[in-house]
C-alpha atoms as a PDB file:
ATOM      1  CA  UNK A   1     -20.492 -17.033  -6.174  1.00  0.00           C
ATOM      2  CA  UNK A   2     -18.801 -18.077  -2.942  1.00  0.00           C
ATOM      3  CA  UNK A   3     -15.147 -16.404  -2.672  1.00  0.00           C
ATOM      4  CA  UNK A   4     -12.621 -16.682   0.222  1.00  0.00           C
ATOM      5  CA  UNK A   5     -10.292 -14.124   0.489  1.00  0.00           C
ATOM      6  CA  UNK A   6      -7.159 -13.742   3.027  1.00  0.00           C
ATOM      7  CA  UNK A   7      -6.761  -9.975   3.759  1.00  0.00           C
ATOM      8  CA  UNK A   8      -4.864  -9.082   6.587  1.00  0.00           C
ATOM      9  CA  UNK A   9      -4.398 -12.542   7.871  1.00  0.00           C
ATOM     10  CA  UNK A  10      -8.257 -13.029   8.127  1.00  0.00           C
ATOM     11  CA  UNK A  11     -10.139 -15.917   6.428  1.00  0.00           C
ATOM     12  CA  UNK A  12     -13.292 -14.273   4.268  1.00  0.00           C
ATOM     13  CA  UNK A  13     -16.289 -16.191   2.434  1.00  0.00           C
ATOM     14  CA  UNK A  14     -18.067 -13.648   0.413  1.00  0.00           C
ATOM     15  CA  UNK A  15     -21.325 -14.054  -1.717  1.00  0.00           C
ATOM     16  CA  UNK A  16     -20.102 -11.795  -4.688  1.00  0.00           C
ATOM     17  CA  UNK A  17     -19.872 -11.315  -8.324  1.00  0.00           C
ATOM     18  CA  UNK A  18     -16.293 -12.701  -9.452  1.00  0.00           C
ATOM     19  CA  UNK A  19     -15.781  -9.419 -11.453  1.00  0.00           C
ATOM     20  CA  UNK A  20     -16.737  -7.137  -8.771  1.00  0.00           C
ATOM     21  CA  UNK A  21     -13.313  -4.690  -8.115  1.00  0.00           C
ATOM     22  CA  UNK A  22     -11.485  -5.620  -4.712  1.00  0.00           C
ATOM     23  CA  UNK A  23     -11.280  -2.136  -3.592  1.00  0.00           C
ATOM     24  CA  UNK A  24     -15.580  -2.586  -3.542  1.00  0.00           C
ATOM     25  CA  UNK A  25     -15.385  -5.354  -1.585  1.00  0.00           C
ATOM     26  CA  UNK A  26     -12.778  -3.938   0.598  1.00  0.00           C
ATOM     27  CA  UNK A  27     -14.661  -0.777   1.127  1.00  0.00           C
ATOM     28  CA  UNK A  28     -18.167  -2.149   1.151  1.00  0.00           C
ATOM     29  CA  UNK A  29     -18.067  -5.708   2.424  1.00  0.00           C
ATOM     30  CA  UNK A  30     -15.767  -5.339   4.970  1.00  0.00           C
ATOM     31  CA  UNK A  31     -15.452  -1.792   6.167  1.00  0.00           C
ATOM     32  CA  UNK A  32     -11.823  -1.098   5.263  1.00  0.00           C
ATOM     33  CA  UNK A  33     -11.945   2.366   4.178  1.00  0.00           C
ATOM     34  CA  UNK A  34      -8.681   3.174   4.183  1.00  0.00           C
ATOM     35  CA  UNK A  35      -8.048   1.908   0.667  1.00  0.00           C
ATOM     36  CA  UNK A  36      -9.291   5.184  -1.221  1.00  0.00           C
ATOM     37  CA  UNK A  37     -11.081   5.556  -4.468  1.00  0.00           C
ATOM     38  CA  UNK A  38      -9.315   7.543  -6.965  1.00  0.00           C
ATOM     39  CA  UNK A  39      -9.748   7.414 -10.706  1.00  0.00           C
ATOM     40  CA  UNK A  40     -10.811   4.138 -10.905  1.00  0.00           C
ATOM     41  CA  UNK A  41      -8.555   3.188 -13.727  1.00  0.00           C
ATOM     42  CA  UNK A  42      -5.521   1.671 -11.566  1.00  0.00           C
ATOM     43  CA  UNK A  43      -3.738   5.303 -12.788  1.00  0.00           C
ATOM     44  CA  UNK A  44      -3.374   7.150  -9.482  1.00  0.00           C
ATOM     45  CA  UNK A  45      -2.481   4.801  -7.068  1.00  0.00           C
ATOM     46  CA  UNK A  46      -4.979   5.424  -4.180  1.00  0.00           C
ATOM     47  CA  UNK A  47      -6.586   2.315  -4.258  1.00  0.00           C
ATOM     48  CA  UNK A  48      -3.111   0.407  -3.930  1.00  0.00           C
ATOM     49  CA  UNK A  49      -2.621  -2.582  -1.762  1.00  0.00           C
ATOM     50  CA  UNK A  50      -0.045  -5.788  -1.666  1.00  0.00           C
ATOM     51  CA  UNK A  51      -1.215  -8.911  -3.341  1.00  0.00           C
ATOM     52  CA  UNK A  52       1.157 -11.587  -3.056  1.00  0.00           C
ATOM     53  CA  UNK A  53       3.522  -8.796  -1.650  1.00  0.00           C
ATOM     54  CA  UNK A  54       3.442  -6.810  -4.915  1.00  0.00           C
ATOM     55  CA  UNK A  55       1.713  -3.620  -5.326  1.00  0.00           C
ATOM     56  CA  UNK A  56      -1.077  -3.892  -7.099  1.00  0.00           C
ATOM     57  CA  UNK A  57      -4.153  -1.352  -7.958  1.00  0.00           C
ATOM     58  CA  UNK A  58      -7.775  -3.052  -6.323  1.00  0.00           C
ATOM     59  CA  UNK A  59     -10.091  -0.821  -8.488  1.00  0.00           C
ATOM     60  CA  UNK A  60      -8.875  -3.041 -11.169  1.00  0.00           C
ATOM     61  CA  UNK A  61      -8.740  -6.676  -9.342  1.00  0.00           C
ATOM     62  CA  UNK A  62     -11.923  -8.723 -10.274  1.00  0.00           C
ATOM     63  CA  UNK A  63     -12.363 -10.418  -6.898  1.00  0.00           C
ATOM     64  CA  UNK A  64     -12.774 -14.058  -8.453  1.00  0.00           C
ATOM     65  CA  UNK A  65      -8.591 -13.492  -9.537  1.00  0.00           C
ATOM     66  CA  UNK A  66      -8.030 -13.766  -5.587  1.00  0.00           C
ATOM     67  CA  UNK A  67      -8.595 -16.888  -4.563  1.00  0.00           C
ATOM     68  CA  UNK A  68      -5.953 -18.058  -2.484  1.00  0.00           C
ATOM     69  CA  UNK A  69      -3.919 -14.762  -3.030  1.00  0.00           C
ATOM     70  CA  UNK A  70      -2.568 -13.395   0.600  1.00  0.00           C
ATOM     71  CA  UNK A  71      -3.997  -9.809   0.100  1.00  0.00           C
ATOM     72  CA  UNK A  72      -2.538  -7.015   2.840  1.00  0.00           C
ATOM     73  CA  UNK A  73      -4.485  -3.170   2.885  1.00  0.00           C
ATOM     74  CA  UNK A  74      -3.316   0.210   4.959  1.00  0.00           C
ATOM     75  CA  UNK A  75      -4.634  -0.999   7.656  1.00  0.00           C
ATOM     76  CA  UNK A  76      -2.280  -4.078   8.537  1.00  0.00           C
ATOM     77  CA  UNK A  77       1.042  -2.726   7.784  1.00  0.00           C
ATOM     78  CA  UNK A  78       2.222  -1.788  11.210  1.00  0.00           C
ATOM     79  CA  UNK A  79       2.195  -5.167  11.928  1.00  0.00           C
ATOM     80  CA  UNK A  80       5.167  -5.497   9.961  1.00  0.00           C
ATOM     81  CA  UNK A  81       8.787  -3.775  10.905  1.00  0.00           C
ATOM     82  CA  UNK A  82       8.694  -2.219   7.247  1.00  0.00           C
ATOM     83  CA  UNK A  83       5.105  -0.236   7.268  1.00  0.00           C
ATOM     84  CA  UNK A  84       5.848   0.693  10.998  1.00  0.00           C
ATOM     85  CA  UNK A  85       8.906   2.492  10.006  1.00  0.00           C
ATOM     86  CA  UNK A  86       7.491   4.123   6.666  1.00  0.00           C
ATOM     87  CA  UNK A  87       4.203   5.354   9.346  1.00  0.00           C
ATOM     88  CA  UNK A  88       6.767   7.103  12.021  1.00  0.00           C
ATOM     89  CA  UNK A  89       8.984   8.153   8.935  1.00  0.00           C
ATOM     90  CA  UNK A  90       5.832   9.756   7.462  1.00  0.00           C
ATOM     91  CA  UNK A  91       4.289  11.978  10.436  1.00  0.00           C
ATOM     92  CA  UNK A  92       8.493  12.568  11.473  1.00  0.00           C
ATOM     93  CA  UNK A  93       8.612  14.308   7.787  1.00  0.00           C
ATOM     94  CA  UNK A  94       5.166  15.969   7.759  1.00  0.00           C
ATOM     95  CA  UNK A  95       4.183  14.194   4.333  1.00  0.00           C
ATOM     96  CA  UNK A  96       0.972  14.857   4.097  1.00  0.00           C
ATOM     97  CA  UNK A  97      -1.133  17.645   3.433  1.00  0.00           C
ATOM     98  CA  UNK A  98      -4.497  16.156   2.498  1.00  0.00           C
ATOM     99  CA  UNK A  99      -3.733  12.738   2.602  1.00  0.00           C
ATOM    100  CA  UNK A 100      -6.142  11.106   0.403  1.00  0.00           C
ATOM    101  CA  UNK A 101      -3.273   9.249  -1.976  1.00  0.00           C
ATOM    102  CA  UNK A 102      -1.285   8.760   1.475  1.00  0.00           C
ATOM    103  CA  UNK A 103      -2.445   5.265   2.015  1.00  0.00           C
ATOM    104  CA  UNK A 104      -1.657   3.960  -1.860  1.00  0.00           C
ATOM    105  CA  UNK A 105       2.177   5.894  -1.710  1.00  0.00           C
ATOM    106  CA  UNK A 106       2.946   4.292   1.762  1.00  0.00           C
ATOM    107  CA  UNK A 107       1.543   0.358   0.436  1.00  0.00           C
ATOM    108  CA  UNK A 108       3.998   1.068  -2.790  1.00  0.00           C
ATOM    109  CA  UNK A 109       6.931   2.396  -0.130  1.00  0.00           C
ATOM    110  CA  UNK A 110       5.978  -0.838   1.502  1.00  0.00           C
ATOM    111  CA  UNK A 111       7.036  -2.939  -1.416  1.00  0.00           C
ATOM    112  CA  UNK A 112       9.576  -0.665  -2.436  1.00  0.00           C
ATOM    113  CA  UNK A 113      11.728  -1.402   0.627  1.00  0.00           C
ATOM    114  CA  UNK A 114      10.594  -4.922   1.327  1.00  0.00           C
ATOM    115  CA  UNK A 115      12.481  -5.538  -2.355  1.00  0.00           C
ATOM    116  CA  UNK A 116      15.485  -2.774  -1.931  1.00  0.00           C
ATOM    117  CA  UNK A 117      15.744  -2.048   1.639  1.00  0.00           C
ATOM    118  CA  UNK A 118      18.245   0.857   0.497  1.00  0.00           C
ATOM    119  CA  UNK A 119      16.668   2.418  -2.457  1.00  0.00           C
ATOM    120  CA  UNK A 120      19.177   5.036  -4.397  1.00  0.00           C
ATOM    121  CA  UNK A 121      16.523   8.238  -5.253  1.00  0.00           C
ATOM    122  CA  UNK A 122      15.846   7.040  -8.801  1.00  0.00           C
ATOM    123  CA  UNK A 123      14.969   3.649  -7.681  1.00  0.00           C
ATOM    124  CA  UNK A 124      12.562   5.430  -5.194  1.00  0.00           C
ATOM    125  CA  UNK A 125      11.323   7.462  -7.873  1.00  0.00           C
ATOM    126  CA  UNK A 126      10.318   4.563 -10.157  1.00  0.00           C
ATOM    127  CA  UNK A 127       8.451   2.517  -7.771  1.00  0.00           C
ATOM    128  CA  UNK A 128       6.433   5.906  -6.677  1.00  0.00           C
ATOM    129  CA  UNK A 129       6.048   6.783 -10.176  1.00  0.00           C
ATOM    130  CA  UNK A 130       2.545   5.208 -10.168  1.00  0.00           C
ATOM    131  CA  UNK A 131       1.502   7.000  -7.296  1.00  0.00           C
ATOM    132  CA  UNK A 132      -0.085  10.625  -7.721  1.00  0.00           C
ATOM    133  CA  UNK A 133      -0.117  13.499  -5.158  1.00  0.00           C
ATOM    134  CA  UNK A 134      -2.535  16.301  -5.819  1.00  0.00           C
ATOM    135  CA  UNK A 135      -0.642  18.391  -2.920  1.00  0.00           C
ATOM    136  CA  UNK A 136       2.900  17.782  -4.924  1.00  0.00           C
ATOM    137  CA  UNK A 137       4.030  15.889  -1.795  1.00  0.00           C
ATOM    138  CA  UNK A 138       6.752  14.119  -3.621  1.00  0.00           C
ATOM    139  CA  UNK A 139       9.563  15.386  -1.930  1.00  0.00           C
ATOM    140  CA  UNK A 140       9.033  14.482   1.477  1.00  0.00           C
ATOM    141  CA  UNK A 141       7.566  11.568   0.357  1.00  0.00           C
ATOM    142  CA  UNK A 142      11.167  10.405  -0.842  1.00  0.00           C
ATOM    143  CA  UNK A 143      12.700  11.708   1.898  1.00  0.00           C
ATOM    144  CA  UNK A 144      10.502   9.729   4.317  1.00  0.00           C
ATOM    145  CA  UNK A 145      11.552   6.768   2.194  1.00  0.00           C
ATOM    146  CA  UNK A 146      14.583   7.428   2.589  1.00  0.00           C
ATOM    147  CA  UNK A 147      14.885   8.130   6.177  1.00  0.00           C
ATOM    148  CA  UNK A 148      12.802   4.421   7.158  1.00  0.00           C
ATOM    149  CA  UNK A 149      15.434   2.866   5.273  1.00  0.00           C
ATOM    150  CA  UNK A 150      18.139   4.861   6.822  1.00  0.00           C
ATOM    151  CA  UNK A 151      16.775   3.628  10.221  1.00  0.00           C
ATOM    152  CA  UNK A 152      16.353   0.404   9.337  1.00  0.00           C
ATOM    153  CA  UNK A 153      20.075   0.167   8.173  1.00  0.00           C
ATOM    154  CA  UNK A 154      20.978   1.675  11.479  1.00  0.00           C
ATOM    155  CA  UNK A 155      19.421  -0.709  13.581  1.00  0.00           C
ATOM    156  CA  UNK A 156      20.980  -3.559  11.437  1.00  0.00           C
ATOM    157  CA  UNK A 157      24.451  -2.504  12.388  1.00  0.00           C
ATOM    158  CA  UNK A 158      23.270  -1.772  15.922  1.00  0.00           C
ATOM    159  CA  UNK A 159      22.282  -5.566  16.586  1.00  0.00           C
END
């Protein structure tokens, strides 16, 4: 079946099986590999990217659901101000250790603050919640939250 996809601002017309997972046809079909395979299950969050601008889990999105849907992976969001911020805020903390969930916990940061640019710590630990760390990274993953919307709230008053 014939399926057109918008990922990352680019137009795609697959050949593919409407039930076949997007993160497969991200990974296989078009080479973005920074959407990670986790559980599988939509449990642990590596696999997260925005559909729509909501978080959503792509081992568990049948392709043929998609059609029309503006879909944005790890590897577009420093084009926005948001993901940009969350990137420097990330290496400026020294998040990761291994890394592997890094990509689904910064795409759920990404709709985190694009919904409440000044998150309190519990609403920072709700939207994370379905995002695991192996390494325990939590921490500085809140406080890298934290500090992008810090900055962003700084340059707002700055302007």
């Amino acid at each position: 079946m014939a399926i057109q996809l918008q990922i990352n601002d680019r137009s795609h017309t697959l050949e593919l099986p409407a039930a076949m997972p997007l993160l497969w046809v991200l990974r296989n079909e078009l080479g973005l590999l920074g959407t990670k395979f986790g559980c599988g299950v939509g449990l642990c969050g590596a696999c997260t990217v925005h559909v729509d601008g909501t978080p959503q889990r792509a081992c568990q999105l049948p392709v043929g659901q998609l059609h029309g849907r503006r879909i944005v992976t790890i590897e577009h969001i420093a084009q926005t101000g948001i993901g940009a911020r969350l990137q420097q805020a990330w290496l400026r903390i020294d998040v990761m250790q291994c890394g592997y969930c890094q990509a689904g916990q910064l795409m759920s940061a990404c709709a985190l603050l694009a919904r409440t640019p000044r998150p309190t710590e519990s609403e920072i630990d709700a939207a994370m919640a379905g995002n695991l760390c192996r390494c325990a990274c939590y921490h500085r993953i809140r406080s890298a939250i934290q500090l992008a919307a810090n900055e962003a709230g700084e340059a707002a008053h700055v302007g």
